[in-house]
N, C-alpha and C. Protein backbone atom coordinates (compact mmCIF):
# COMPACT_ATOMS: atom_id res chain seq x y z
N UNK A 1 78.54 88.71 83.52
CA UNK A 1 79.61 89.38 84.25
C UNK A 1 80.87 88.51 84.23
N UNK A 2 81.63 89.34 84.11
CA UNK A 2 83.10 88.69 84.02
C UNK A 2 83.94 89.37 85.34
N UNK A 3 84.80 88.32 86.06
CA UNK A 3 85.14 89.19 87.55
C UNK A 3 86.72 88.47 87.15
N UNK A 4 87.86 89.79 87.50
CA UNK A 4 89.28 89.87 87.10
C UNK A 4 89.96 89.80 88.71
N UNK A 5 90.84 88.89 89.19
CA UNK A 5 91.53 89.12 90.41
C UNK A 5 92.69 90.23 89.98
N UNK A 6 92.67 91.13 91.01
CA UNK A 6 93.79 91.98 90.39
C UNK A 6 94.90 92.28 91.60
N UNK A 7 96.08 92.58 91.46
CA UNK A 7 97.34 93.09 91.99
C UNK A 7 96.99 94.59 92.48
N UNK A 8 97.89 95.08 93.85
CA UNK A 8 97.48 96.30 94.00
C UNK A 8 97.15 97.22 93.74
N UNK A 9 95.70 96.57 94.03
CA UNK A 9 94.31 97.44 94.64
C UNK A 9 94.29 98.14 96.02
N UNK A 10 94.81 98.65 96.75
CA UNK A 10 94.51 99.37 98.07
C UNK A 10 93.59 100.11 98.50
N UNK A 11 93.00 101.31 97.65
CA UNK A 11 92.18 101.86 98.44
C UNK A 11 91.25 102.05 97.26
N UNK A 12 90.11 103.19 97.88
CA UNK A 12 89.41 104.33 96.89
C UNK A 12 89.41 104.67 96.06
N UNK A 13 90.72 105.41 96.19
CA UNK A 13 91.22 105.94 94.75
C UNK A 13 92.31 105.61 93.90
N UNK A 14 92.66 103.93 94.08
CA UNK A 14 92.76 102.89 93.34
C UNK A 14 91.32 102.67 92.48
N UNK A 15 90.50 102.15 93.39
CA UNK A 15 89.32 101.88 92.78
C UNK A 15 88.42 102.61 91.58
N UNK A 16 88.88 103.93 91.57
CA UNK A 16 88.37 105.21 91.50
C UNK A 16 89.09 104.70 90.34
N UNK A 17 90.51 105.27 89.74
CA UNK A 17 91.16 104.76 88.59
C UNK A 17 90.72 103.99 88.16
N UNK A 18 90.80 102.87 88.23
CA UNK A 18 90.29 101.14 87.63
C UNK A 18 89.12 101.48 87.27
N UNK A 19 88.11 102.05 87.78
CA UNK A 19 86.70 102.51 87.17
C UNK A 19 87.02 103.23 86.00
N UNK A 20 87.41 104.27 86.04
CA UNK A 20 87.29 104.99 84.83
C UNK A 20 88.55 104.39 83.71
N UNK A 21 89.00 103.73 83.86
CA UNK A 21 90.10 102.90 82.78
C UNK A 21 89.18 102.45 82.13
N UNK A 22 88.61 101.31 83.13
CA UNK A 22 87.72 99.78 82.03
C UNK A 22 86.65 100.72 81.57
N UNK A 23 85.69 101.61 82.23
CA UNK A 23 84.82 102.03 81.44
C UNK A 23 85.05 102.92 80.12
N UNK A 24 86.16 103.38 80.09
CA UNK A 24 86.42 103.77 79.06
C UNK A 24 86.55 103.23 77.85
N UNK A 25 87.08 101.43 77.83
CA UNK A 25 86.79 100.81 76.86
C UNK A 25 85.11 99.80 76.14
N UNK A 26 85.31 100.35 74.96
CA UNK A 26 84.55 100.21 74.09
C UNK A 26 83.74 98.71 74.72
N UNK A 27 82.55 97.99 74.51
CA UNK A 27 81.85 97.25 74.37
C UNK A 27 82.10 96.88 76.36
N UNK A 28 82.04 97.52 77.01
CA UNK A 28 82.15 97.50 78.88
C UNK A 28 81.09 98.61 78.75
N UNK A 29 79.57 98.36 79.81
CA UNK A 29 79.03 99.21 80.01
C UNK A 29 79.05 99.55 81.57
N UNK A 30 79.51 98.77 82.16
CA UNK A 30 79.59 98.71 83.78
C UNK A 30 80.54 98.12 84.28
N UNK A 31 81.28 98.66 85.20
CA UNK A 31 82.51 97.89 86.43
C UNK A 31 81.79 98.34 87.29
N UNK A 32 82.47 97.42 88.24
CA UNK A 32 82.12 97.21 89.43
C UNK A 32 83.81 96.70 90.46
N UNK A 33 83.87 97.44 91.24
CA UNK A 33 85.22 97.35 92.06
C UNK A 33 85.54 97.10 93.53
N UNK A 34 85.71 95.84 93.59
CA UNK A 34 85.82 95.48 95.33
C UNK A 34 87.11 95.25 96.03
N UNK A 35 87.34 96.48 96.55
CA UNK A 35 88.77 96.98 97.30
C UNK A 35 89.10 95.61 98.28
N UNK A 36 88.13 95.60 98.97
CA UNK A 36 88.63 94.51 99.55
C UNK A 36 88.65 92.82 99.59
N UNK A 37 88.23 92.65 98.42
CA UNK A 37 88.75 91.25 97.43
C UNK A 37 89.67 91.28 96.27
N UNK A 38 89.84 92.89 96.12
CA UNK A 38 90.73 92.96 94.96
C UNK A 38 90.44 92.17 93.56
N UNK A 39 88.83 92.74 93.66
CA UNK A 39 88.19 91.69 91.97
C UNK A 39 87.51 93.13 91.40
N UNK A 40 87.58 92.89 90.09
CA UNK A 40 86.88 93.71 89.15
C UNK A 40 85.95 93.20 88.38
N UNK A 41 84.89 93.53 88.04
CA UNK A 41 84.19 92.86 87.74
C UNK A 41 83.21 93.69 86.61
N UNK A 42 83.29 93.34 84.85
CA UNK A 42 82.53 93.48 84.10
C UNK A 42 81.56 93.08 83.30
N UNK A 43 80.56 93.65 82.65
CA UNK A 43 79.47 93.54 82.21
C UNK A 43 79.80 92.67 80.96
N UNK A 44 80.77 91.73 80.74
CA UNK A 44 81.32 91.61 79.26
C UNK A 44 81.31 89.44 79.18
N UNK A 45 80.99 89.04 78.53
CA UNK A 45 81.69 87.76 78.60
C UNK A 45 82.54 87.54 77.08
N UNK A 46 82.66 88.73 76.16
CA UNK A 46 83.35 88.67 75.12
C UNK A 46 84.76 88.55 75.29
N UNK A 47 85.53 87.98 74.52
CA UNK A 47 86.75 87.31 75.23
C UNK A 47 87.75 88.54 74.23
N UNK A 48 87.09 89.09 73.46
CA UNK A 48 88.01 90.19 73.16
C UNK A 48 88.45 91.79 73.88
N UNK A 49 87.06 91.55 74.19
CA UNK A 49 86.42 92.62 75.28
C UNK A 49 87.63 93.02 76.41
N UNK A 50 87.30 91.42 77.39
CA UNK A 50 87.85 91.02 78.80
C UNK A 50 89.70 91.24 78.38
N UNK A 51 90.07 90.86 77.15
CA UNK A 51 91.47 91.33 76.93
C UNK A 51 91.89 92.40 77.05
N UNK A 52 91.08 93.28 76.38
CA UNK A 52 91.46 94.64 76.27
C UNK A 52 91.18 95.17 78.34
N UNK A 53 90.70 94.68 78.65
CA UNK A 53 90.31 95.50 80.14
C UNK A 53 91.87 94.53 80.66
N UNK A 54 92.14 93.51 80.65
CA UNK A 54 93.09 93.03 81.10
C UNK A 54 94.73 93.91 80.80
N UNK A 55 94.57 93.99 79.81
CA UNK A 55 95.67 94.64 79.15
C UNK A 55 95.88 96.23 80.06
N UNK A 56 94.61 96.76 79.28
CA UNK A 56 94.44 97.95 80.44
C UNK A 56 94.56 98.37 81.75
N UNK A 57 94.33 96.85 82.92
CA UNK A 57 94.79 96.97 83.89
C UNK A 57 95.99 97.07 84.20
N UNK A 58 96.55 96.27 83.48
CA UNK A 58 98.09 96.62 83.34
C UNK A 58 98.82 97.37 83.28
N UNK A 59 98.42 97.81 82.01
CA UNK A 59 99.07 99.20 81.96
C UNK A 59 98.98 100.70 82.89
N UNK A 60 97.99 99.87 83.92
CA UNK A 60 97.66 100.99 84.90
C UNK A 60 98.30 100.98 86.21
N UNK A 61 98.80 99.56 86.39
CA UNK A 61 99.44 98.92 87.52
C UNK A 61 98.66 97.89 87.74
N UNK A 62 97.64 97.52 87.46
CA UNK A 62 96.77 96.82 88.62
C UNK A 62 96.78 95.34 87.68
N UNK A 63 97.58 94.66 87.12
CA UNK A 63 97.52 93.60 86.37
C UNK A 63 96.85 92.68 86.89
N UNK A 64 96.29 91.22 86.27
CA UNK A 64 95.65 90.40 86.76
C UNK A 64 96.46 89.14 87.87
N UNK A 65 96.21 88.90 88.81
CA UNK A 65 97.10 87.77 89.78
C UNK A 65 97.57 86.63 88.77
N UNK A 66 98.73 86.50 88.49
CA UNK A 66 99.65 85.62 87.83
C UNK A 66 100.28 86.05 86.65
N UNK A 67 100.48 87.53 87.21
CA UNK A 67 101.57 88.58 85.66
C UNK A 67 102.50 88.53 86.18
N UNK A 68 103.29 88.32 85.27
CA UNK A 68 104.89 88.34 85.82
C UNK A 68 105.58 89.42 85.98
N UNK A 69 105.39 90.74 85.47
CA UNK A 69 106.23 91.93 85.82
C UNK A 69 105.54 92.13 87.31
N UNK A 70 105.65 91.89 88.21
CA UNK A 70 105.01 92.35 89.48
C UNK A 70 105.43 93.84 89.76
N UNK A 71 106.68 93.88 89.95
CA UNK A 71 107.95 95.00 90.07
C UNK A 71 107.66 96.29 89.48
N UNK A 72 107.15 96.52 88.02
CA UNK A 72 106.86 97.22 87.20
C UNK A 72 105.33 97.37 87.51
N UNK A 73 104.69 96.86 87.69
CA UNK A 73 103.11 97.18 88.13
C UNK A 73 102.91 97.78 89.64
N UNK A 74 104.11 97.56 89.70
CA UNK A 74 104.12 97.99 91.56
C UNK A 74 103.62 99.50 91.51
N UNK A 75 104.83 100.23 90.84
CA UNK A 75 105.18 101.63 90.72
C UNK A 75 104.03 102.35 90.11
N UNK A 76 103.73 101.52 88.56
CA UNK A 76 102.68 102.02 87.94
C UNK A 76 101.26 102.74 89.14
N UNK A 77 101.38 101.18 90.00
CA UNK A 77 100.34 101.58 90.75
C UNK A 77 99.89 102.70 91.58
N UNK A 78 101.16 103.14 92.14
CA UNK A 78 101.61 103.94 93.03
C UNK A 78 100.96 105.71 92.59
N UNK A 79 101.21 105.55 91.02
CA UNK A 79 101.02 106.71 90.44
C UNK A 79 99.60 107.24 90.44
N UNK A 80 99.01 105.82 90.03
CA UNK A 80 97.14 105.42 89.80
C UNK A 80 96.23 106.18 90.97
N UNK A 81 96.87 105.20 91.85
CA UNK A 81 96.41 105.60 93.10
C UNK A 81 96.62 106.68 93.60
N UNK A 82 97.40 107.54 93.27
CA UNK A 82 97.25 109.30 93.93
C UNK A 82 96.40 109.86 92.85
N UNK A 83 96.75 109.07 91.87
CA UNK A 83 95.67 110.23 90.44
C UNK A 83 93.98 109.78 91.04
N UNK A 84 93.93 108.49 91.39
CA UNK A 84 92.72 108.42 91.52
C UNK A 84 92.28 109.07 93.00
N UNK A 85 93.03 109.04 93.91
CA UNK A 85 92.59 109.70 94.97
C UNK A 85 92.30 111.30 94.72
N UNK A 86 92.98 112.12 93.90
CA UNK A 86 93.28 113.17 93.93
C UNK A 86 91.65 113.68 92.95
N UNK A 87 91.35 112.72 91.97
CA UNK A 87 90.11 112.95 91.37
C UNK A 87 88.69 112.45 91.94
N UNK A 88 88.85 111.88 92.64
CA UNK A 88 87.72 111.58 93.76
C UNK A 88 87.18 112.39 94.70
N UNK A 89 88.15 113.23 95.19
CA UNK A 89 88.12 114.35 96.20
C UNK A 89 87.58 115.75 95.54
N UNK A 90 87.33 115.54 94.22
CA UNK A 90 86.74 116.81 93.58
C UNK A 90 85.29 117.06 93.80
């Protein structure tokens, strides 16, 4: 297991997103998501692997603690988190 500190994480359906991101990439068979440590945590110790989920967080909002666009991940997040709330509730 490989565990990622990540940038706003708030709720559920934050969490909810971030799940279905990383599992979507290739050679990740399991996440695991703790709202209130704000760590992610995969099945992977491949260092090509853990990039691509890193990258991915990013691009979702939820970058890893010590990215420098903070500002720009803010918003991203903002978006995540209603998509993921909104698909949770189904």
């Amino acid at each position: 297991m490989t565990t990622i500190e990540i940038l706003n994480l708030k709720c559920g359906g934050c969490a909810n997103t971030v799940k279905k991101g990383i599992i979507s990439i290739e050679g990740v068979n399991e996440v695991n998501v703790d709202v209130e440590t704000s760590k992610v945590s995969i099945d992977s110790i491949d260092e090509s692997v853990i990039t691509l989920v890193k990258k991915k967080l990013s691009s979702m909002g939820y970058p890893e603690i010590g990215d420098d666009n903070t500002i720009i991940h803010k918003a991203k997040s903002f978006v995540s988190c209603a998509t993921g709330r909104m698909t949770s509730e189904e």
